[in-house]
PDB file of N, CA and C in Angstrom:
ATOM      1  N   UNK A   1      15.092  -2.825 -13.656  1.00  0.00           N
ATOM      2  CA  UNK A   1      13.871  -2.062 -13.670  1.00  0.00           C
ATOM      3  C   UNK A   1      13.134  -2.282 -12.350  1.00  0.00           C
ATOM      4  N   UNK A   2      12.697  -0.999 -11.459  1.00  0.00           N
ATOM      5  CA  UNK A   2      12.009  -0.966 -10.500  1.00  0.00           C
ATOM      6  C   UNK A   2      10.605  -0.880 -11.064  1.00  0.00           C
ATOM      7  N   UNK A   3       9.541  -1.352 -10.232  1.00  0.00           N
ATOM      8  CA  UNK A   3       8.348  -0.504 -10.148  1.00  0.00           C
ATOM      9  C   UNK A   3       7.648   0.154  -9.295  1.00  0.00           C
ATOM     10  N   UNK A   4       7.373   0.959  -9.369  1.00  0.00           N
ATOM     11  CA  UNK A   4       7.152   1.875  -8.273  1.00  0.00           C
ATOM     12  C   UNK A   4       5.257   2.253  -8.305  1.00  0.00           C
ATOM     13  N   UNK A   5       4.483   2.151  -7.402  1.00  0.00           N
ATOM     14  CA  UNK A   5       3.396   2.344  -7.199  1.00  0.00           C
ATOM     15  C   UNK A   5       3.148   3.253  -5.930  1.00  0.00           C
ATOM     16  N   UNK A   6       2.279   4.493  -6.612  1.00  0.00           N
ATOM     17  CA  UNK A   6       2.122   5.443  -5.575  1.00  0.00           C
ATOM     18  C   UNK A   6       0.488   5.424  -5.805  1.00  0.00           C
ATOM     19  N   UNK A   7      -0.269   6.387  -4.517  1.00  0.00           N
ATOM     20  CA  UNK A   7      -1.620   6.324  -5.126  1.00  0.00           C
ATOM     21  C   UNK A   7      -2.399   6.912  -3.527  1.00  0.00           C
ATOM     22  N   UNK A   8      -3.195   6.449  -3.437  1.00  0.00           N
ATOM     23  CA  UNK A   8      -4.424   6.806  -2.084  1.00  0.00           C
ATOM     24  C   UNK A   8      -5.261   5.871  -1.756  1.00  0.00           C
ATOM     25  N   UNK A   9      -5.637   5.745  -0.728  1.00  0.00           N
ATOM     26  CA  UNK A   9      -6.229   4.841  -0.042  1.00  0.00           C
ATOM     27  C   UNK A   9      -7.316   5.652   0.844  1.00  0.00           C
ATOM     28  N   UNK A  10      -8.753   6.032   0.456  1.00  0.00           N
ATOM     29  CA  UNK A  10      -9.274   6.730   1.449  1.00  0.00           C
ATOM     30  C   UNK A  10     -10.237   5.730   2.421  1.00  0.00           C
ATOM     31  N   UNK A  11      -9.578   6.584   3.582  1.00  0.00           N
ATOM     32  CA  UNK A  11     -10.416   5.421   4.990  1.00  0.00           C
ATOM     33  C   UNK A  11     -11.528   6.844   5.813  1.00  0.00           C
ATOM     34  N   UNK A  12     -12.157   6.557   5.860  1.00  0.00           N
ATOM     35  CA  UNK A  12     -12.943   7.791   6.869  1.00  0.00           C
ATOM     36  C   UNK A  12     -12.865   8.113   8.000  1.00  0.00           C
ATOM     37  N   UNK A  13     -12.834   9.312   8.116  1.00  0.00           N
ATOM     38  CA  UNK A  13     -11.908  10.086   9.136  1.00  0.00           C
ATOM     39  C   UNK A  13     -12.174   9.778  10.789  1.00  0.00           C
ATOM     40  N   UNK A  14     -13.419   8.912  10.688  1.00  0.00           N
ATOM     41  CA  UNK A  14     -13.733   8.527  12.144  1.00  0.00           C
ATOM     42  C   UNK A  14     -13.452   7.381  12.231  1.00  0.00           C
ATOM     43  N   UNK A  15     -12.785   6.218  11.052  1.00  0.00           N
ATOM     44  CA  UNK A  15     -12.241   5.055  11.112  1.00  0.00           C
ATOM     45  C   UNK A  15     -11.091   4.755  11.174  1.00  0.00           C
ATOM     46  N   UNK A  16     -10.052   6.142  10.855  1.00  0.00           N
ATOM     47  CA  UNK A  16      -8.457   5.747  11.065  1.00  0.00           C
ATOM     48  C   UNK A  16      -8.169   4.949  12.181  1.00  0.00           C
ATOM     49  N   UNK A  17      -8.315   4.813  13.236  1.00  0.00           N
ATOM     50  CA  UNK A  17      -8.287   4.445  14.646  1.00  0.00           C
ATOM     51  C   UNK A  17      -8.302   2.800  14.358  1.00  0.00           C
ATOM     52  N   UNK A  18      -8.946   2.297  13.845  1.00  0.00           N
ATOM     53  CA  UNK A  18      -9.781   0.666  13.798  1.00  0.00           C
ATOM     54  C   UNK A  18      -9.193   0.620  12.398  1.00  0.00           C
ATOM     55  N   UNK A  19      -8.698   1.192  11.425  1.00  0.00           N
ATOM     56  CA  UNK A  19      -8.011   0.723  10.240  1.00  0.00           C
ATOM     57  C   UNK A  19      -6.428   0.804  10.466  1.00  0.00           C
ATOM     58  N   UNK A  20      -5.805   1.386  11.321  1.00  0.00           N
ATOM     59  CA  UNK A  20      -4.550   0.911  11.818  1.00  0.00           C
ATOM     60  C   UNK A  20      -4.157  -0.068  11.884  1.00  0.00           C
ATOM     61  N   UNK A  21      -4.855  -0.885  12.991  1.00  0.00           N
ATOM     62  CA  UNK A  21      -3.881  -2.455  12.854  1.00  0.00           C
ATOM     63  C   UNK A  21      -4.066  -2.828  11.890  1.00  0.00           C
ATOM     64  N   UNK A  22      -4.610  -2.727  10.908  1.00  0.00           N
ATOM     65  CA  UNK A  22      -5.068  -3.955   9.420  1.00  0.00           C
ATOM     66  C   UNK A  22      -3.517  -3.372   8.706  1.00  0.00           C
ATOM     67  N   UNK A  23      -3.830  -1.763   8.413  1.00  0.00           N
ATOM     68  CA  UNK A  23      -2.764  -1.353   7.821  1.00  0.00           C
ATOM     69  C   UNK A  23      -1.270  -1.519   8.435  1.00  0.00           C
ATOM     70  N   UNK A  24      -0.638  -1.445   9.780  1.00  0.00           N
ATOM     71  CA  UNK A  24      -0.341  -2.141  10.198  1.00  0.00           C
ATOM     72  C   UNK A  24       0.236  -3.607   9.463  1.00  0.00           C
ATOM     73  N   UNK A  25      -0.405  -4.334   9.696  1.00  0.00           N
ATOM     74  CA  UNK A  25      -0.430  -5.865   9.618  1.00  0.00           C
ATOM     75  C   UNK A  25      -0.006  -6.186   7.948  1.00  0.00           C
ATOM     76  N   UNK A  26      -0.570  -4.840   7.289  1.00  0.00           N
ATOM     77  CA  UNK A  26      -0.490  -5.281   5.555  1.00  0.00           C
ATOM     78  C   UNK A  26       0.914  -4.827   5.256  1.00  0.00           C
ATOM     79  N   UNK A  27       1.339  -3.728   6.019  1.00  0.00           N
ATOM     80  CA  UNK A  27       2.561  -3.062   5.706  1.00  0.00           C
ATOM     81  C   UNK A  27       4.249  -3.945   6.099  1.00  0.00           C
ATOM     82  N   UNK A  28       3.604  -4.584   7.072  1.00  0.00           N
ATOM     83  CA  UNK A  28       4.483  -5.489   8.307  1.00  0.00           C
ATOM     84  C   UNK A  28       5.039  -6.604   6.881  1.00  0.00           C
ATOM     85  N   UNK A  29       3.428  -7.504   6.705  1.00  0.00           N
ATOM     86  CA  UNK A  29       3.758  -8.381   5.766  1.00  0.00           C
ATOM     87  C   UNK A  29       4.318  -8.508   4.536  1.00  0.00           C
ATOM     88  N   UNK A  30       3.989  -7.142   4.017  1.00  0.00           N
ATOM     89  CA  UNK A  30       4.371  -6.357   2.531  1.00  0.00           C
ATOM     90  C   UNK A  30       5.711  -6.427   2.498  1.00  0.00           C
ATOM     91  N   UNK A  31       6.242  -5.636   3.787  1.00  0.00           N
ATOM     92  CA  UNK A  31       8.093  -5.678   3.929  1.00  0.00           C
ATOM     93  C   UNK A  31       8.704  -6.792   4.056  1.00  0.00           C
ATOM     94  N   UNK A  32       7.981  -7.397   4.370  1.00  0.00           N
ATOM     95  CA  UNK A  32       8.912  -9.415   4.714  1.00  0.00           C
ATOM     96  C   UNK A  32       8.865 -10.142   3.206  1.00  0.00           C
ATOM     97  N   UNK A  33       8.090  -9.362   2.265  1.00  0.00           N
ATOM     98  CA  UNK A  33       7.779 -10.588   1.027  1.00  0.00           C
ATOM     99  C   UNK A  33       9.280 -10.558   0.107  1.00  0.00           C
ATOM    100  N   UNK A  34       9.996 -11.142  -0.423  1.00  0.00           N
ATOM    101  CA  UNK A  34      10.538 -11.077  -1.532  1.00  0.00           C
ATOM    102  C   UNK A  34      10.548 -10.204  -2.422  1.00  0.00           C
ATOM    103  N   UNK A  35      11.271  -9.490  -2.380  1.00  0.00           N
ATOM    104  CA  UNK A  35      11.164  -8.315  -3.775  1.00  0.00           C
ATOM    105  C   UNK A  35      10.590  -7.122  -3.206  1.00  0.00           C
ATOM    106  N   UNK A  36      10.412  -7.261  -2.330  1.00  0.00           N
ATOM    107  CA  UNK A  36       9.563  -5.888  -1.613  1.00  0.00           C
ATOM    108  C   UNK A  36      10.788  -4.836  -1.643  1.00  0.00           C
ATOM    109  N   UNK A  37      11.130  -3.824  -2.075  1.00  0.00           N
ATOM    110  CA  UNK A  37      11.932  -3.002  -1.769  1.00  0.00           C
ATOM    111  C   UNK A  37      11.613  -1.488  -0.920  1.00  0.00           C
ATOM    112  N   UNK A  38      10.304  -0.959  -0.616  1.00  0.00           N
ATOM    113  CA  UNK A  38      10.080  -0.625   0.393  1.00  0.00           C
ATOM    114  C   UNK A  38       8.297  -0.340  -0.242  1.00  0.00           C
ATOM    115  N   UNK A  39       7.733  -0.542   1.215  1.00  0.00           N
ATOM    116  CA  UNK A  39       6.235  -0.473   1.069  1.00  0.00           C
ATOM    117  C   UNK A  39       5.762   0.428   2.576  1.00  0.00           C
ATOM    118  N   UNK A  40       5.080   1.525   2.306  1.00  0.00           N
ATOM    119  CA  UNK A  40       4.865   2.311   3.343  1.00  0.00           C
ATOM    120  C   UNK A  40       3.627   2.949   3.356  1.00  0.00           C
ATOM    121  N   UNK A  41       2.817   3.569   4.205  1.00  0.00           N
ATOM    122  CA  UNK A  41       1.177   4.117   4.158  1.00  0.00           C
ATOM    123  C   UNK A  41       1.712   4.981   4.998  1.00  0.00           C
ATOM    124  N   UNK A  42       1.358   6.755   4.858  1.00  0.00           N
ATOM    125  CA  UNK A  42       1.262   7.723   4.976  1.00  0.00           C
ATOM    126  C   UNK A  42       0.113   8.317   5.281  1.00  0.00           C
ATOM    127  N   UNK A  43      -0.418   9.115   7.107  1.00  0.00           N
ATOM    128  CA  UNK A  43      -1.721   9.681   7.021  1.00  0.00           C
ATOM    129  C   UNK A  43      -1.353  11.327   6.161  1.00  0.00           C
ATOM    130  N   UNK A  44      -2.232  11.798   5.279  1.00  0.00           N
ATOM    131  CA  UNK A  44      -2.018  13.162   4.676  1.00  0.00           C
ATOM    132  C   UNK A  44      -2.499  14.075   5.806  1.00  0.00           C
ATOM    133  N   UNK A  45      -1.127  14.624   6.480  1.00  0.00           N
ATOM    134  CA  UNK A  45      -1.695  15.763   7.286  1.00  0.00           C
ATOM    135  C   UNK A  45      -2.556  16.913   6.772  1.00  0.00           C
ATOM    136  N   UNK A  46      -3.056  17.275   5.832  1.00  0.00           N
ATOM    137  CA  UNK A  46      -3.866  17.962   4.948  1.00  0.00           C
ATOM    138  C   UNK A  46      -5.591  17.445   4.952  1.00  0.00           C
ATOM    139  N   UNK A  47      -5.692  15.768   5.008  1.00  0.00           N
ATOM    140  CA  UNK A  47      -7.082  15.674   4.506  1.00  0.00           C
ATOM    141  C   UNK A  47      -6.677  14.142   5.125  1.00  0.00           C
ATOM    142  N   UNK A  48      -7.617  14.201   6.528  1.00  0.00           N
ATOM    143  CA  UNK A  48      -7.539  13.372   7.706  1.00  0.00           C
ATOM    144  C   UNK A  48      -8.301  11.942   7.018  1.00  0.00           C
ATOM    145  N   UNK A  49      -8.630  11.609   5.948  1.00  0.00           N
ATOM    146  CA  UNK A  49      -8.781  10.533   5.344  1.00  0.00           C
ATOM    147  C   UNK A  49      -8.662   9.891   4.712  1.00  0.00           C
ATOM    148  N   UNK A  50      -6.639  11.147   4.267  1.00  0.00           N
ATOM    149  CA  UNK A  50      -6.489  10.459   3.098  1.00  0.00           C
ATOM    150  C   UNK A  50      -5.212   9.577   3.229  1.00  0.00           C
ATOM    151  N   UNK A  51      -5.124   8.369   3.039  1.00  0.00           N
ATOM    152  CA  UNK A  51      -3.697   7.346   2.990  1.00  0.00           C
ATOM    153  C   UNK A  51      -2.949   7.507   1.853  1.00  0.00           C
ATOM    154  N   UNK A  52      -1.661   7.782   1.928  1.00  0.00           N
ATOM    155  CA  UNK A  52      -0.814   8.135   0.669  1.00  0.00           C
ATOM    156  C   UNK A  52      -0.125   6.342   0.296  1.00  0.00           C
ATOM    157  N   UNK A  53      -0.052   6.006  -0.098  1.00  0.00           N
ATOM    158  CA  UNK A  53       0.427   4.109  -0.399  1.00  0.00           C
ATOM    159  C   UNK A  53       1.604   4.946  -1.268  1.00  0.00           C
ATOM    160  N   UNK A  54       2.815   4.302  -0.935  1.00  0.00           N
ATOM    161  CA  UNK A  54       4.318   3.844  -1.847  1.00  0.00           C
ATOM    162  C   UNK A  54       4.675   2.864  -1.391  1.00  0.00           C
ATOM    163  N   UNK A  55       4.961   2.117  -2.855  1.00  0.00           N
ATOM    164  CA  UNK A  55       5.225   0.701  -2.549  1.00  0.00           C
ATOM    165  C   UNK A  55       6.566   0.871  -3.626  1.00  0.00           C
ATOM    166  N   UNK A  56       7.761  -0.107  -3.472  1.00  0.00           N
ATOM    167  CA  UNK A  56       8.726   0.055  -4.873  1.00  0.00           C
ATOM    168  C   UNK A  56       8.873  -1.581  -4.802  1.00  0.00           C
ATOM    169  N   UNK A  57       9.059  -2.465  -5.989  1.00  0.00           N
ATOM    170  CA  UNK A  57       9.455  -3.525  -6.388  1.00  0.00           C
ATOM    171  C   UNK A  57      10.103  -4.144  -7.243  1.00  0.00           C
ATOM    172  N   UNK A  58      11.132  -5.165  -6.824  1.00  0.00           N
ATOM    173  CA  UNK A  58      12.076  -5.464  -7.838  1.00  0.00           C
ATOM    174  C   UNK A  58      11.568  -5.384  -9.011  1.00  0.00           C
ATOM    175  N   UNK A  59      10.668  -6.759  -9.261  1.00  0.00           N
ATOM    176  CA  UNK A  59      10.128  -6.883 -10.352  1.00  0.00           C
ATOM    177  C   UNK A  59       8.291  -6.735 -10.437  1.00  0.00           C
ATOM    178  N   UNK A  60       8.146  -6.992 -12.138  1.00  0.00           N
ATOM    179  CA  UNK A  60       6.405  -7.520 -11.971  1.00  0.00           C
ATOM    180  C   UNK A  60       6.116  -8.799 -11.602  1.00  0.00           C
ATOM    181  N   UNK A  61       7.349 -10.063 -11.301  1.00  0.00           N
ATOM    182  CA  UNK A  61       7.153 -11.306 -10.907  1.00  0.00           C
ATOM    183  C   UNK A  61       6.693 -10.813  -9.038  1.00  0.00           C
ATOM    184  N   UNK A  62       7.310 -10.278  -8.404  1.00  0.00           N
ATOM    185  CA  UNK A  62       7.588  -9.927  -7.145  1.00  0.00           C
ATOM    186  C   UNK A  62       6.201  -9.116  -6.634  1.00  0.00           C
ATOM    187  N   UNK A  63       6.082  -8.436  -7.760  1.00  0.00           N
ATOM    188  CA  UNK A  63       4.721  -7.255  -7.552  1.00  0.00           C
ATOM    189  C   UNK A  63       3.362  -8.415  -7.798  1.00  0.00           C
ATOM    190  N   UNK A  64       3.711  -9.321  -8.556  1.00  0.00           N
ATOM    191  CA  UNK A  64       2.243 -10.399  -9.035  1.00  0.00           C
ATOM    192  C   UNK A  64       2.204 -11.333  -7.904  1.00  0.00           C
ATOM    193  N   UNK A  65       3.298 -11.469  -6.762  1.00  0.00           N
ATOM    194  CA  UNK A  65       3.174 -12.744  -5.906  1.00  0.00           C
ATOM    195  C   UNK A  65       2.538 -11.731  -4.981  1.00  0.00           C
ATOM    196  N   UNK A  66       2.950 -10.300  -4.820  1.00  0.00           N
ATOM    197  CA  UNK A  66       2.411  -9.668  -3.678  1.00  0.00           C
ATOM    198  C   UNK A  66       0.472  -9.165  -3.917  1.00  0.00           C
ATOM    199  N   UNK A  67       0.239  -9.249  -5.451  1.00  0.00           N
ATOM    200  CA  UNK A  67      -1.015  -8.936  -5.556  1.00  0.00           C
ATOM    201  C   UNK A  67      -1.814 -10.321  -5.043  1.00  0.00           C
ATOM    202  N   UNK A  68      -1.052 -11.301  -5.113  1.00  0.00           N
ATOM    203  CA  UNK A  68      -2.207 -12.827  -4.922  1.00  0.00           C
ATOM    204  C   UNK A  68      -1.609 -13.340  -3.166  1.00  0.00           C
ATOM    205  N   UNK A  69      -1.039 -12.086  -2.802  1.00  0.00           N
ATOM    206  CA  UNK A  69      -0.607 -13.326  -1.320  1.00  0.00           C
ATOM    207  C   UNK A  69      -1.500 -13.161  -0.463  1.00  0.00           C
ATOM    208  N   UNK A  70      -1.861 -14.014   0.721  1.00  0.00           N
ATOM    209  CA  UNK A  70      -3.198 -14.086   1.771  1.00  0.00           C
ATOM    210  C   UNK A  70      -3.271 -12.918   2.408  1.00  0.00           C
ATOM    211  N   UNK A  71      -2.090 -12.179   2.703  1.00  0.00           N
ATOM    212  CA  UNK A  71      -1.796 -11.111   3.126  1.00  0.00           C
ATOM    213  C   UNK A  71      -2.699  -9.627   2.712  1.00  0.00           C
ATOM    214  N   UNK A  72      -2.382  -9.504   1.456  1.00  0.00           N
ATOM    215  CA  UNK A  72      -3.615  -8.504   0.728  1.00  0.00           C
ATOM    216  C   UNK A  72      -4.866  -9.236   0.363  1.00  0.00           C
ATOM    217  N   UNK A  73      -5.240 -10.180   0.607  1.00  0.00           N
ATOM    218  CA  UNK A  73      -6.327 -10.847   0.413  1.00  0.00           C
ATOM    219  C   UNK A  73      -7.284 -10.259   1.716  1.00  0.00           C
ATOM    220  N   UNK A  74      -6.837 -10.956   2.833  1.00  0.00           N
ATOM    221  CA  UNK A  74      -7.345 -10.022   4.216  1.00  0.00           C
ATOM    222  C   UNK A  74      -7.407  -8.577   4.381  1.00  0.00           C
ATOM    223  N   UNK A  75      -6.444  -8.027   4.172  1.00  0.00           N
ATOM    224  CA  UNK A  75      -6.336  -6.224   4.148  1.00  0.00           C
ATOM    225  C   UNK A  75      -7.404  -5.853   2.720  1.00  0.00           C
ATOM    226  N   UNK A  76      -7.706  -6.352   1.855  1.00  0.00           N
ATOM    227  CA  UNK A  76      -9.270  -6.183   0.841  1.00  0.00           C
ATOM    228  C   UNK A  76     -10.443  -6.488   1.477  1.00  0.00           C
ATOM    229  N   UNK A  77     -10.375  -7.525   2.190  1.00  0.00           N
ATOM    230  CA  UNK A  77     -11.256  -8.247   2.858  1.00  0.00           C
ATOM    231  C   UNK A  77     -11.795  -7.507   4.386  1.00  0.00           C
ATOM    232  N   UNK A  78     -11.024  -6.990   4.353  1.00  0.00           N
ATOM    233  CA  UNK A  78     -11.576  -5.415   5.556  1.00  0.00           C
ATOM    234  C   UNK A  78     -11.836  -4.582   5.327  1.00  0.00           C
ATOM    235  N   UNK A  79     -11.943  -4.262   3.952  1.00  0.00           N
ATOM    236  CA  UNK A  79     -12.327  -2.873   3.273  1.00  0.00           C
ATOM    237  C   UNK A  79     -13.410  -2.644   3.615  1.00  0.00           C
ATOM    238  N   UNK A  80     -14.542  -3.336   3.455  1.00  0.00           N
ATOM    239  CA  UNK A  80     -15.836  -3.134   3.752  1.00  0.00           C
ATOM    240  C   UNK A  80     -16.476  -2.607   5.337  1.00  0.00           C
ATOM    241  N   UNK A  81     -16.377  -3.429   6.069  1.00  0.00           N
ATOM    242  CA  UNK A  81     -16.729  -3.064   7.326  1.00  0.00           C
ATOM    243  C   UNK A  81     -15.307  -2.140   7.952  1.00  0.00           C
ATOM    244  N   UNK A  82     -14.451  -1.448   6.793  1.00  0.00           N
ATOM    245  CA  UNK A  82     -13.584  -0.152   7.950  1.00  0.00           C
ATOM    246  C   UNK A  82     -14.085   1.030   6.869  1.00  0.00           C
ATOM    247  N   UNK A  83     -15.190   1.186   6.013  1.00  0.00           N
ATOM    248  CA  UNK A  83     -16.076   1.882   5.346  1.00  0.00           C
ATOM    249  C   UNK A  83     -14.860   2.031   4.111  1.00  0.00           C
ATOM    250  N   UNK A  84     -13.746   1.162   4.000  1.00  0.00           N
ATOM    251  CA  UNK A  84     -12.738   1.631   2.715  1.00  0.00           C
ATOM    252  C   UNK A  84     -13.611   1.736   1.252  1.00  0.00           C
ATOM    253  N   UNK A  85     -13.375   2.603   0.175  1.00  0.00           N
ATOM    254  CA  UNK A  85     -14.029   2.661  -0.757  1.00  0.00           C
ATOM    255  C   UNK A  85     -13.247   2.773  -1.808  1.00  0.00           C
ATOM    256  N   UNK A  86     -12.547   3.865  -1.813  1.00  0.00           N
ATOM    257  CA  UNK A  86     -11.851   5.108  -2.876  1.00  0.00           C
ATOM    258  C   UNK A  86     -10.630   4.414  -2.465  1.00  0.00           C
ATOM    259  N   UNK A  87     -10.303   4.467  -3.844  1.00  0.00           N
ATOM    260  CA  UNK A  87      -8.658   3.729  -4.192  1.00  0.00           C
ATOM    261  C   UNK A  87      -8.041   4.577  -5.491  1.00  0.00           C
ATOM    262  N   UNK A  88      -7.163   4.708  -5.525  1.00  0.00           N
ATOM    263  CA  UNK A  88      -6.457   5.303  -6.849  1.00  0.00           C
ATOM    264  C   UNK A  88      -4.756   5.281  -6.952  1.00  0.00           C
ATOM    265  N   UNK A  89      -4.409   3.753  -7.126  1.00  0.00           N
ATOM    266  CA  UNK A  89      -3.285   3.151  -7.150  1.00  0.00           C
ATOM    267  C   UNK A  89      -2.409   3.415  -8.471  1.00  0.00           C
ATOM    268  N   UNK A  90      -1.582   4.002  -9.087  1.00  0.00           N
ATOM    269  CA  UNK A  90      -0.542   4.055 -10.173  1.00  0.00           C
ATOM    270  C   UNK A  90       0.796   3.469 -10.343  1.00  0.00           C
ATOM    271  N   UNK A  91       0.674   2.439 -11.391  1.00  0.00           N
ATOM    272  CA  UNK A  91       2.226   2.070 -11.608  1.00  0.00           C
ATOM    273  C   UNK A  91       3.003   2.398 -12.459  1.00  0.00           C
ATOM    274  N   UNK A  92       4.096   2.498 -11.972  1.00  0.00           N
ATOM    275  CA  UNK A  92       5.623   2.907 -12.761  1.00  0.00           C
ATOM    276  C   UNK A  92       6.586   2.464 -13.175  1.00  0.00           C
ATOM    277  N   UNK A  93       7.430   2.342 -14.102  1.00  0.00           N
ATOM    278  CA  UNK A  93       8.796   1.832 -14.512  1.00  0.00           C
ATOM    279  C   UNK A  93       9.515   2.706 -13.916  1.00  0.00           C
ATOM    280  N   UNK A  94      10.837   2.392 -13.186  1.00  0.00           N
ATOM    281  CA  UNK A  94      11.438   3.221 -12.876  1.00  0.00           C
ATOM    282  C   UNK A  94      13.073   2.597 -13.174  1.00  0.00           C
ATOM    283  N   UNK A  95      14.015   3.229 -13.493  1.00  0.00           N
ATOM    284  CA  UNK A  95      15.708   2.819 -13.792  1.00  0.00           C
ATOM    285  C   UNK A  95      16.556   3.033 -12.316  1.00  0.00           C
ATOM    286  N   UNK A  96      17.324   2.891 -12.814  1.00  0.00           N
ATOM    287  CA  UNK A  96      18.140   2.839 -11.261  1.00  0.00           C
ATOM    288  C   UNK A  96      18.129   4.318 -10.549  1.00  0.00           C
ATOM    289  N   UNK A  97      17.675   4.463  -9.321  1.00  0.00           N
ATOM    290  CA  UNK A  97      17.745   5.631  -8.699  1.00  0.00           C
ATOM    291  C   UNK A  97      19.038   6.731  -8.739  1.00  0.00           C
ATOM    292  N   UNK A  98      18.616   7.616  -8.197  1.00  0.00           N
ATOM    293  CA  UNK A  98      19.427   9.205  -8.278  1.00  0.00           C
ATOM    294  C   UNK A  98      19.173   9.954  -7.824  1.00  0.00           C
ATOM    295  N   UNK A  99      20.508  10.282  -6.624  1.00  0.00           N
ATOM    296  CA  UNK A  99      19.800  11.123  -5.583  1.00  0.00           C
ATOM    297  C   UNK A  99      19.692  12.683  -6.137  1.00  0.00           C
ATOM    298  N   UNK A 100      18.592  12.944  -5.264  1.00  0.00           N
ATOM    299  CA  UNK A 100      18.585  14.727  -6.004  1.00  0.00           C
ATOM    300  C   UNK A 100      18.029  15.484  -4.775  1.00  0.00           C
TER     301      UNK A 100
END
């Protein structure tokens, strides 16, 4: 069983610039953790503030070390002063993939 988390991340449209490296830095660390099977942030060419988040993970052991590591602790911890607000994160069960 995968889990798969898709969702949005809105940053304001005059802050993408200065929320890069954080995102950056969260995405970098995200891929090095254990169990990470791919973690990626997307700008929506449609709506210049909006971050698309897919993340997929082995497990919920793998997904619970990545919710408590220092790593997303800091990338929360910048939310504030890069004006981050609006979040709308969803998780999934997913079975073994299939290409289509």
């Amino acid at each position: 069983m995968t889990l798969v988390i898709v969702g949005t991340v809105r940053v304001p449209r005059d802050r993408i610039a200065d929320a890069r490296p954080a995102m950056d830095a969260m995405v970098a660390a995200s891929r090095a953790e254990d169990g990470c099977l791919d973690y990626a942030y997307a700008h929506d060419i449609a709506d210049a503030g909006l971050i698309r988040v897919m993340e997929a993970w082995r497990d919920r052991a793998a997904f619970a070390r990545h919710v408590a590591s220092p790593h997303i602790a800091a990338w929360r911890a910048r939310w504030p002063a890069l004006g981050i607000g609006e979040r709308d994160l969803r998780m999934y069960e997913a079975g073994e993939p299939e290409a289509v």
